[in-house]
C-alpha atoms as a PDB file:
ATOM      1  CA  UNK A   1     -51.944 -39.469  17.575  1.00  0.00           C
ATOM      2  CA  UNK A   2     -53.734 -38.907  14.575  1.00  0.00           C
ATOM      3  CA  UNK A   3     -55.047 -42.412  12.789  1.00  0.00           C
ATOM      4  CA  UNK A   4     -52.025 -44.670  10.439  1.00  0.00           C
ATOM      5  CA  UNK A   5     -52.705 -43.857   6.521  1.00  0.00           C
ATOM      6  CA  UNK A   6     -49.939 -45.841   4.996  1.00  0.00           C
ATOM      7  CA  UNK A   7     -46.763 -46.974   4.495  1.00  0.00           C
ATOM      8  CA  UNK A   8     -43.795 -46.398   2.089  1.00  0.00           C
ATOM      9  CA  UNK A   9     -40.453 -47.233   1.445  1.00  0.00           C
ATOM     10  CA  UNK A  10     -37.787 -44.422   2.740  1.00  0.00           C
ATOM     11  CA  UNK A  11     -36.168 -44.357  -0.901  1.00  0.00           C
ATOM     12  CA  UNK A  12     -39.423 -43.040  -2.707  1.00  0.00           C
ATOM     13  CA  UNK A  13     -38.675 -40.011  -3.731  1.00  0.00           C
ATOM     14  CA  UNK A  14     -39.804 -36.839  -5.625  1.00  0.00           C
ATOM     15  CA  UNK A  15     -36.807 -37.388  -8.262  1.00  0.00           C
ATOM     16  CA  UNK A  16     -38.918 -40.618  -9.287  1.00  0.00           C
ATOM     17  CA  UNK A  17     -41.461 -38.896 -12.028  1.00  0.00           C
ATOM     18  CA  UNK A  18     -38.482 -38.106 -14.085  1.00  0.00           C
ATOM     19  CA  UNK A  19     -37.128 -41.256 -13.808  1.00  0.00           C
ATOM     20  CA  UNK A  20     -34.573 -40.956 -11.325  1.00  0.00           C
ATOM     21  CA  UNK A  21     -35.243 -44.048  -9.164  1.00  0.00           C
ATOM     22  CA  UNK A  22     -33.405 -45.531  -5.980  1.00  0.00           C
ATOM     23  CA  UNK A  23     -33.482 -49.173  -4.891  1.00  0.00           C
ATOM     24  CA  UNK A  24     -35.928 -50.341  -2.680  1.00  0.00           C
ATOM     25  CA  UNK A  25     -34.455 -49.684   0.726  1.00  0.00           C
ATOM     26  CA  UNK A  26     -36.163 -52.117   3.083  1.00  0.00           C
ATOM     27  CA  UNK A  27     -36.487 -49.119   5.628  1.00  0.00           C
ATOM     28  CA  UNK A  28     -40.436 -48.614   5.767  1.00  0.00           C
ATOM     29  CA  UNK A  29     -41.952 -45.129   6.747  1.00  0.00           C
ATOM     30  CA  UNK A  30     -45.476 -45.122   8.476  1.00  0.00           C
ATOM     31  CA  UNK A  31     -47.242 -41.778   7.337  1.00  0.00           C
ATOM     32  CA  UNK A  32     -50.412 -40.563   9.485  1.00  0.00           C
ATOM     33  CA  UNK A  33     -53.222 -38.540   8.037  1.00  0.00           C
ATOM     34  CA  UNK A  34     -55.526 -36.041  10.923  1.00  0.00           C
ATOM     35  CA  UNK A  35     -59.000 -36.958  10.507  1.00  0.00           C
ATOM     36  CA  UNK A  36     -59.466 -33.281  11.511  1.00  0.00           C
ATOM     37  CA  UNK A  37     -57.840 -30.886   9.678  1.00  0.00           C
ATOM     38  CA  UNK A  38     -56.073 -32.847   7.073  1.00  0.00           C
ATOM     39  CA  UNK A  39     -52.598 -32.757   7.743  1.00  0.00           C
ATOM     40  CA  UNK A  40     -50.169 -35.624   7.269  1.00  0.00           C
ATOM     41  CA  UNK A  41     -46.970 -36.609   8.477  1.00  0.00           C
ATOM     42  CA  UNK A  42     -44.539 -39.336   9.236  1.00  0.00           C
ATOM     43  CA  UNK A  43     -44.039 -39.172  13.184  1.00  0.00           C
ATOM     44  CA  UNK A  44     -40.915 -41.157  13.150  1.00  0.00           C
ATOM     45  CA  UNK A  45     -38.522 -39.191  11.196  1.00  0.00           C
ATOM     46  CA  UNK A  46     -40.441 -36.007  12.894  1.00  0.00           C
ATOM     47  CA  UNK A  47     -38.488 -37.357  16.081  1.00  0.00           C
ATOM     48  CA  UNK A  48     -35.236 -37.585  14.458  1.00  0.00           C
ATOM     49  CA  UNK A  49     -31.845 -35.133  15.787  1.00  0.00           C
ATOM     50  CA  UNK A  50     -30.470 -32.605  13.678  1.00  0.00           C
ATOM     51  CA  UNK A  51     -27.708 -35.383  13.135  1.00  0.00           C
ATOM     52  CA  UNK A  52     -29.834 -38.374  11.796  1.00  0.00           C
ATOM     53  CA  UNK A  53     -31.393 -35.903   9.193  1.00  0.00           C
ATOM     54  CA  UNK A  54     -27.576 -35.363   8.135  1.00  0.00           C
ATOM     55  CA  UNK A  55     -26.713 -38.606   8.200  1.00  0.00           C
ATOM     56  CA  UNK A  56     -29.564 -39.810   6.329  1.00  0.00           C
ATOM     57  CA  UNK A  57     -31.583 -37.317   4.106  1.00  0.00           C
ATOM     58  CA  UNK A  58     -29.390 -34.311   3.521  1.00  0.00           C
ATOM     59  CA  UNK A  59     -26.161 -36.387   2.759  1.00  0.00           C
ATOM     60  CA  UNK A  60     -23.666 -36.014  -0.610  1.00  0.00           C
ATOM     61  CA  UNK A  61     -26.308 -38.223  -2.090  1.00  0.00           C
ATOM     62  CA  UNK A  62     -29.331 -35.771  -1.972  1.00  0.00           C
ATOM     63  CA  UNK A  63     -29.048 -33.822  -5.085  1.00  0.00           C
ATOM     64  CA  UNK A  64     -30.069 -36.687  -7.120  1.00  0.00           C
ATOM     65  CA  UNK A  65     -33.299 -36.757  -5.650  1.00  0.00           C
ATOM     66  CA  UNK A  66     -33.352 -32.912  -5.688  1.00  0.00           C
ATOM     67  CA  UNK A  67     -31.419 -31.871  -8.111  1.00  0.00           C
ATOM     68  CA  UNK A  68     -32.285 -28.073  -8.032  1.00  0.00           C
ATOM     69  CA  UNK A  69     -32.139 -27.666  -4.544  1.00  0.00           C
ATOM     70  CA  UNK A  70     -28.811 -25.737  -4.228  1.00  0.00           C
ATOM     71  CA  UNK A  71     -28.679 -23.948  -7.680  1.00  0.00           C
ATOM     72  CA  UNK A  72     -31.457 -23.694 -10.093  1.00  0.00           C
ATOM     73  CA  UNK A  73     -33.966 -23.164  -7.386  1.00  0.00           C
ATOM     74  CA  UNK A  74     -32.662 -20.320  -5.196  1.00  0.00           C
ATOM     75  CA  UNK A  75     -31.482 -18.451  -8.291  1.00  0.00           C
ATOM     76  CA  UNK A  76     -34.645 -18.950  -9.645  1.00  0.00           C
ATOM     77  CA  UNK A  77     -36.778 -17.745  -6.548  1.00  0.00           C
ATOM     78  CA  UNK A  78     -35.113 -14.676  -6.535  1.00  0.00           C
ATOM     79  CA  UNK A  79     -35.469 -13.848 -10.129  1.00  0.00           C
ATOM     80  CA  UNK A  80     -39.319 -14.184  -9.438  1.00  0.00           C
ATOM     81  CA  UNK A  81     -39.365 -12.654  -6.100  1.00  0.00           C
ATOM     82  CA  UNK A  82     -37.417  -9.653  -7.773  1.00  0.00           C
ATOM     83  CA  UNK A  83     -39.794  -9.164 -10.375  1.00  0.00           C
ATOM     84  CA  UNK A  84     -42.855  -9.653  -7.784  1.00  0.00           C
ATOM     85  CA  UNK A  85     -41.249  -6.584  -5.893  1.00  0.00           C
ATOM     86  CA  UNK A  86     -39.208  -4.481  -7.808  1.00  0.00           C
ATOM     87  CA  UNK A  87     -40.717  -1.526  -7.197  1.00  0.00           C
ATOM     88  CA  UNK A  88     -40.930  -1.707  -3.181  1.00  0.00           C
ATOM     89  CA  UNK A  89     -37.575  -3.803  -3.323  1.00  0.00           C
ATOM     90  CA  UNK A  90     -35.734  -0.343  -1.775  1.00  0.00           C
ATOM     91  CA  UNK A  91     -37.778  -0.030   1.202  1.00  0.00           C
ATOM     92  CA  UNK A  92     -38.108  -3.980   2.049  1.00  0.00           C
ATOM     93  CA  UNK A  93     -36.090  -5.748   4.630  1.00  0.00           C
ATOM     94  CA  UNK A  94     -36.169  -9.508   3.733  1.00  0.00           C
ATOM     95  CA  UNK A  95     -35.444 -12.735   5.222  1.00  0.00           C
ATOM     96  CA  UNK A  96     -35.374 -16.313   3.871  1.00  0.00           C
ATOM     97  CA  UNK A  97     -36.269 -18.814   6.172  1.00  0.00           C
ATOM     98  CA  UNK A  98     -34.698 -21.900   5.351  1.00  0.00           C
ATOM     99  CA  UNK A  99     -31.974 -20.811   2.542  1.00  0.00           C
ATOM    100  CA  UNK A 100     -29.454 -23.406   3.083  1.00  0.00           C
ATOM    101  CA  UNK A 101     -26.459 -21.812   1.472  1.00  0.00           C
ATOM    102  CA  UNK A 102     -27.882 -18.332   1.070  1.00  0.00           C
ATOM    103  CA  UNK A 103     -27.680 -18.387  -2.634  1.00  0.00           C
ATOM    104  CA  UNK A 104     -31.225 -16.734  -2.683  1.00  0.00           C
ATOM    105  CA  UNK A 105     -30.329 -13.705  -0.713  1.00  0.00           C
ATOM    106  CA  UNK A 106     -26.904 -13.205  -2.489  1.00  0.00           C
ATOM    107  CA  UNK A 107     -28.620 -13.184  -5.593  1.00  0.00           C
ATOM    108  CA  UNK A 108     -31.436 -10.823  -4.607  1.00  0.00           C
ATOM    109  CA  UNK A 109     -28.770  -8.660  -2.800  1.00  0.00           C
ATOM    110  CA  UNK A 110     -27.234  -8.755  -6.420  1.00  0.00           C
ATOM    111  CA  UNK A 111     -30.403  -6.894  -7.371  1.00  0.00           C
ATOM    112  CA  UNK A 112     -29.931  -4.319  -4.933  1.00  0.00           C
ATOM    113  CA  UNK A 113     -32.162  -6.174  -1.812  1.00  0.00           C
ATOM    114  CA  UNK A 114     -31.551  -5.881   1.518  1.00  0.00           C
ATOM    115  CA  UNK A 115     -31.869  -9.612   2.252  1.00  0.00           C
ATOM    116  CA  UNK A 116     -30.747 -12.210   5.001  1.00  0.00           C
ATOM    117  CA  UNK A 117     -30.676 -15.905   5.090  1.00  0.00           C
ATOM    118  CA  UNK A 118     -31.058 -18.162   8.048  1.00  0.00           C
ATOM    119  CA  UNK A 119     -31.506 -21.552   8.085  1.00  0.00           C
ATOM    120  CA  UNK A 120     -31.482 -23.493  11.399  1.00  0.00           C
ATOM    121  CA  UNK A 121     -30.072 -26.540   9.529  1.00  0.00           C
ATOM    122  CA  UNK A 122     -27.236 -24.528   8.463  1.00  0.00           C
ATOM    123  CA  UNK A 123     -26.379 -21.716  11.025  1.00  0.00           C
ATOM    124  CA  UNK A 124     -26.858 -23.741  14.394  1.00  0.00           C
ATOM    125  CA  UNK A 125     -24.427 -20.582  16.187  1.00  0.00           C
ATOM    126  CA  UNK A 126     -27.627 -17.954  15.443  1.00  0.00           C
ATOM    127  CA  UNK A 127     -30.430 -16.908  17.640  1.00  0.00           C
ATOM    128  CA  UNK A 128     -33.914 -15.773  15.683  1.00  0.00           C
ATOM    129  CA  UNK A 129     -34.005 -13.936  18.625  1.00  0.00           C
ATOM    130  CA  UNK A 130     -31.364 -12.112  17.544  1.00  0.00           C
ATOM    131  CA  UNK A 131     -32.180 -11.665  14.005  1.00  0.00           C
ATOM    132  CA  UNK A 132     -34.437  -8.868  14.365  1.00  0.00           C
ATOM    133  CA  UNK A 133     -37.887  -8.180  12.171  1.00  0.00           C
ATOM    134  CA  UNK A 134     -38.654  -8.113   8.649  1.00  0.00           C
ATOM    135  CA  UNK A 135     -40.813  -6.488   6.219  1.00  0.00           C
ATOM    136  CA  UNK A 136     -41.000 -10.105   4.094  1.00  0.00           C
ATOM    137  CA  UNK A 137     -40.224 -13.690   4.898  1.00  0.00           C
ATOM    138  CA  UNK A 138     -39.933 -15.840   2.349  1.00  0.00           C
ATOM    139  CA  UNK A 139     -39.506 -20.119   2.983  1.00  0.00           C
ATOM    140  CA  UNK A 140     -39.400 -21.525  -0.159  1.00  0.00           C
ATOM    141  CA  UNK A 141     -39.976 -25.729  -0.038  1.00  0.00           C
ATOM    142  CA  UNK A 142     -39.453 -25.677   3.513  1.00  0.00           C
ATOM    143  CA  UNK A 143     -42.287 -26.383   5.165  1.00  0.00           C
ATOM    144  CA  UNK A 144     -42.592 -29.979   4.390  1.00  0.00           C
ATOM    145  CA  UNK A 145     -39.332 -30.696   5.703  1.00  0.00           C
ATOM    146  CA  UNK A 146     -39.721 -29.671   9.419  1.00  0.00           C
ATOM    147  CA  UNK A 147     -40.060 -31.819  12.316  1.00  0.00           C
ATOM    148  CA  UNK A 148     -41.508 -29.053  14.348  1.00  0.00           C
ATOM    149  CA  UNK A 149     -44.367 -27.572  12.625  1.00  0.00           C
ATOM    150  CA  UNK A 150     -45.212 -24.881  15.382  1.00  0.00           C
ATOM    151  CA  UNK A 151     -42.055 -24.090  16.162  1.00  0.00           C
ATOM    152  CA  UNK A 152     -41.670 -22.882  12.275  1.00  0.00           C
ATOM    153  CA  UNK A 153     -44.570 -21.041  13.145  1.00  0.00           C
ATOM    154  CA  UNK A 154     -43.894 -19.245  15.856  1.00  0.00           C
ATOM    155  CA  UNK A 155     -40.293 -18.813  14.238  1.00  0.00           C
ATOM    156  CA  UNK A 156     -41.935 -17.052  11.167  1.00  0.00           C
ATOM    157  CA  UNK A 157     -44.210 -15.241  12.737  1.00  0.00           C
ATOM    158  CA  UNK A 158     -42.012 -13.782  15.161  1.00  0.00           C
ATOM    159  CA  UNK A 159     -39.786 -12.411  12.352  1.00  0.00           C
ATOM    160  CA  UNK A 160     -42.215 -11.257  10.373  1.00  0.00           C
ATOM    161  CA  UNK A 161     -43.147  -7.510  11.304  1.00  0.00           C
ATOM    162  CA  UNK A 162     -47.161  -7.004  12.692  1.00  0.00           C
ATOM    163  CA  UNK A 163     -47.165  -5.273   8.958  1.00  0.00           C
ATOM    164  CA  UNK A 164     -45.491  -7.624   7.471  1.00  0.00           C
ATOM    165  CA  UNK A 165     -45.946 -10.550   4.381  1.00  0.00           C
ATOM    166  CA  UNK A 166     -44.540 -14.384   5.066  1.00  0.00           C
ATOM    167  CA  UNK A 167     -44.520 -15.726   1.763  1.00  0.00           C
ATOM    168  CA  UNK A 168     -43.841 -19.600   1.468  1.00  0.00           C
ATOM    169  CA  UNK A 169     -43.888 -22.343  -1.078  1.00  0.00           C
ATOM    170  CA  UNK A 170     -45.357 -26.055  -0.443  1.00  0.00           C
ATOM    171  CA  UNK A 171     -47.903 -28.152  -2.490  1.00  0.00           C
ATOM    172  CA  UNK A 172     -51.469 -29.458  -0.476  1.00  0.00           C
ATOM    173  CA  UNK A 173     -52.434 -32.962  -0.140  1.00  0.00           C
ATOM    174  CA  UNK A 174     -55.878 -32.015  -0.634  1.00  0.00           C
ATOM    175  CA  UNK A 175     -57.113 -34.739  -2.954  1.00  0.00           C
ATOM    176  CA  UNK A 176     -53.533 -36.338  -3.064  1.00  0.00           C
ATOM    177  CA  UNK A 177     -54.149 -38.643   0.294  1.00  0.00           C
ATOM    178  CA  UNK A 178     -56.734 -40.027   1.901  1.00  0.00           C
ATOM    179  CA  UNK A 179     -57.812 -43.319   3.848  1.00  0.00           C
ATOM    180  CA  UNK A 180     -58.003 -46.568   2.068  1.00  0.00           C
ATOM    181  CA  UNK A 181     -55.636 -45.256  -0.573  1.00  0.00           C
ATOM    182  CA  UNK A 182     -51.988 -46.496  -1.047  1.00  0.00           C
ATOM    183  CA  UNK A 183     -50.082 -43.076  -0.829  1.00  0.00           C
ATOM    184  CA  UNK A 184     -48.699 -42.641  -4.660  1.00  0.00           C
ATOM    185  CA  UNK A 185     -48.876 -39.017  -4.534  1.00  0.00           C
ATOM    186  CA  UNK A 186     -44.847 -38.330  -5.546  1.00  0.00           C
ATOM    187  CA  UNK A 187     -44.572 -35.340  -2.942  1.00  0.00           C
ATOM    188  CA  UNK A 188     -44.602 -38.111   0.124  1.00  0.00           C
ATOM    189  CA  UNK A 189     -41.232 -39.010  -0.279  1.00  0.00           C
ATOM    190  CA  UNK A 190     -39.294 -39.563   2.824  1.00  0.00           C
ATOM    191  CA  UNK A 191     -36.136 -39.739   0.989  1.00  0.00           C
ATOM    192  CA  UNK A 192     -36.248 -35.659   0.458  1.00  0.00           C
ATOM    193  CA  UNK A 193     -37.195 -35.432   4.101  1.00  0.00           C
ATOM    194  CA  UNK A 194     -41.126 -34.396   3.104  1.00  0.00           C
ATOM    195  CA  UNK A 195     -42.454 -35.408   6.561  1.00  0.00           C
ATOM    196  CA  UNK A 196     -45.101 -32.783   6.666  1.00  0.00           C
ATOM    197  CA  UNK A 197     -47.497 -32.623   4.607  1.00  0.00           C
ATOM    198  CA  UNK A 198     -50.472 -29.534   4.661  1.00  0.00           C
ATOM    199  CA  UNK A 199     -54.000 -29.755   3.594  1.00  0.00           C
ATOM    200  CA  UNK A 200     -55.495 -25.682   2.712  1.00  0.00           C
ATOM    201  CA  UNK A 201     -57.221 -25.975   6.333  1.00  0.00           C
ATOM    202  CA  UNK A 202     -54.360 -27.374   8.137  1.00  0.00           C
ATOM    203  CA  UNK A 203     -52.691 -24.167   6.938  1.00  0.00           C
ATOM    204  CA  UNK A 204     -55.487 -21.863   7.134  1.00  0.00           C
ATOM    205  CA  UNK A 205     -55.947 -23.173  11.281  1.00  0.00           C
ATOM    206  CA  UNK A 206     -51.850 -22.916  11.591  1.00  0.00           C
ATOM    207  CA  UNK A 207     -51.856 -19.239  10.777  1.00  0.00           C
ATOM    208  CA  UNK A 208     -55.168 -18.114  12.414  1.00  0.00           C
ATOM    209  CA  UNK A 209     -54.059 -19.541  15.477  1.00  0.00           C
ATOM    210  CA  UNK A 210     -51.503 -16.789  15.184  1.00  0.00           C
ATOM    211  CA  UNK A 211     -53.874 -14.102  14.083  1.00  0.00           C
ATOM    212  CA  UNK A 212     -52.977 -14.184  10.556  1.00  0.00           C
ATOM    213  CA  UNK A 213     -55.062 -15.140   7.190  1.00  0.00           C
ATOM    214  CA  UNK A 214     -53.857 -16.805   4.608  1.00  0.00           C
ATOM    215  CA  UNK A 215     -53.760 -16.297   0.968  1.00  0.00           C
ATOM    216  CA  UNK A 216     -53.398 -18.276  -2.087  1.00  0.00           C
ATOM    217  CA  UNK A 217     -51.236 -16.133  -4.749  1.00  0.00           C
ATOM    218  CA  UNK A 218     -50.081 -18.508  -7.007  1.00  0.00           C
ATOM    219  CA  UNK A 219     -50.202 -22.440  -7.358  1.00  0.00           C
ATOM    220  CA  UNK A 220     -47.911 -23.750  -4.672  1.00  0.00           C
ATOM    221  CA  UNK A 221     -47.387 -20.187  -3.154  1.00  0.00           C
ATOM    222  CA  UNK A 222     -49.283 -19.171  -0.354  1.00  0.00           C
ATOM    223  CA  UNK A 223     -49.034 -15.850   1.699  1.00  0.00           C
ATOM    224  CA  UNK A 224     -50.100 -15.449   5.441  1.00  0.00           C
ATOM    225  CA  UNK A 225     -50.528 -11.582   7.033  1.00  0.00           C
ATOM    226  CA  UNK A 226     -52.193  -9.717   9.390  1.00  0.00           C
ATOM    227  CA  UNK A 227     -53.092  -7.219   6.599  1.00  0.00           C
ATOM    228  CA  UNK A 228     -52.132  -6.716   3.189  1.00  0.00           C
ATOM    229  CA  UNK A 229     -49.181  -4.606   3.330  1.00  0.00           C
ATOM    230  CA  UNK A 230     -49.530  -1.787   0.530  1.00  0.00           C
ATOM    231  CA  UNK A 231     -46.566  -3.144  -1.141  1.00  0.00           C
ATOM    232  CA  UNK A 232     -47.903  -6.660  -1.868  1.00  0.00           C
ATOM    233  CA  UNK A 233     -51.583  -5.332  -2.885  1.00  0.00           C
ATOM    234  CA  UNK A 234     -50.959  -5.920  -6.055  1.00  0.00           C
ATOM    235  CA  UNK A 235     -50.815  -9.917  -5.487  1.00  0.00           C
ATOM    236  CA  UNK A 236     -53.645 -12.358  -6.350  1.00  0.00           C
ATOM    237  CA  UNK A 237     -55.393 -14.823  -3.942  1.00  0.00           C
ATOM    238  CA  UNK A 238     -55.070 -11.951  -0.751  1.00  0.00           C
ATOM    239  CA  UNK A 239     -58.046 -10.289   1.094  1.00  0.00           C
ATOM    240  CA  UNK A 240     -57.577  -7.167   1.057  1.00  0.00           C
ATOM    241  CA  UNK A 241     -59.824  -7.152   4.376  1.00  0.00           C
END
């Protein structure tokens, strides 16, 4: 396993820069940082069932820590995403990864999209083997969340056509962590389930391991393809290679 960096309480959270604070909980949360490629996660909670993530992150008490999570953000996403693409939106066959309710599809199928949610959390009776391919994936804050890092992998890049754009939202830990530091950074907060936790090279060896680069199109918003599809040229941060 990759070397201990430090310890917090489970109640930090990312609510806790606006001032939304929890109680100490007692519970302490043992983060590890690769000496490698950067990445760092919290190996405990990575081993947790479906059910103990229920029980104890994604529970009637998690919109205070996230308060956008089921409104603001999704509605939000697809305003941008809609805007991003409007002129290809026709011709594109979407999926979000990750989209908890949906929301973010209804509201870009609103717009006239031909867009799918699927969220493993959520719709536990679905196969992605069943779901088919897509022109764009989107997973917007999910990456940090999942136990299973190359399983989300292999699940993204499997629905994402050989032409195809996976576009995804997380923030890097480059400069935010490192040995011999106490880990302040706000986004390593257990209590919203942020177990993993991406440096740019982490990323960049996730994706070529698959055969796919990775792009930087806007802070926080990163873009991984085989090639550029002609429809997304237009995006910063992608080689068009």
């Amino acid at each position: 396993m990759a070397p201990y960096l430090a310890t917090v309480d489970f109640n930090k959270s990312c609510a806790e820069p606006g001032g939304r604070v929890l109680p100490p909980s007692g519970r302490l949360v043992r983060y590890h940082l690769c000496d490698t490629c950067g990445f760092c996660f919290a190996p405990e909670l990575q081993a947790w069932t479906p059910e103990e993530f229920a029980r104890n992150i994604y529970n009637a008490e998690y919109t205070f820590v996230d308060p956008e999570w089921d409104d603001v953000r999704p509605r939000g996403t697809a305003e941008m995403l809609d805007g991003i693409f409007r002129d290809a939106r026709g011709g594109l066959r979407h999926l979000d990864y990750g989209g908890g309710s949906g929301l973010m599809s209804a509201s870009l199928r609103e717009r006239g999209w031909d867009s799918t949610s699927y969220d493993p959390f959520v719709n536990t009776d679905m196969r992605v083997d069943t779901l088919g391919r897509f022109d764009l994936v989107t997973a917007v804050e999910v990456f940090e969340h999942v136990p299973d890092v190359n399983s989300l992998l292999d699940n993204l890049t499997t629905l994402c056509k050989p032409e195809g754009l996976i576009l995804f939202s997380t923030l890097l830990n480059d400069g935010e962590v490192g040995q011999g530091r106490p880990l302040n950074w706000w986004y390593a907060s257990p209590r919203n389930g942020h177990i993993s936790l991406f440096s740019q090279e982490s990323l960049r060896r996730c994706f070529a391991a698959r055969g796919m680069q990775l792009g930087r199109p806007a802070p926080g918003w990163h873009a991984a393809y085989r090639a550029v599809p002609p429809w997304a040229r237009h995006l910063p941060g992608l080689s068009q290679r």
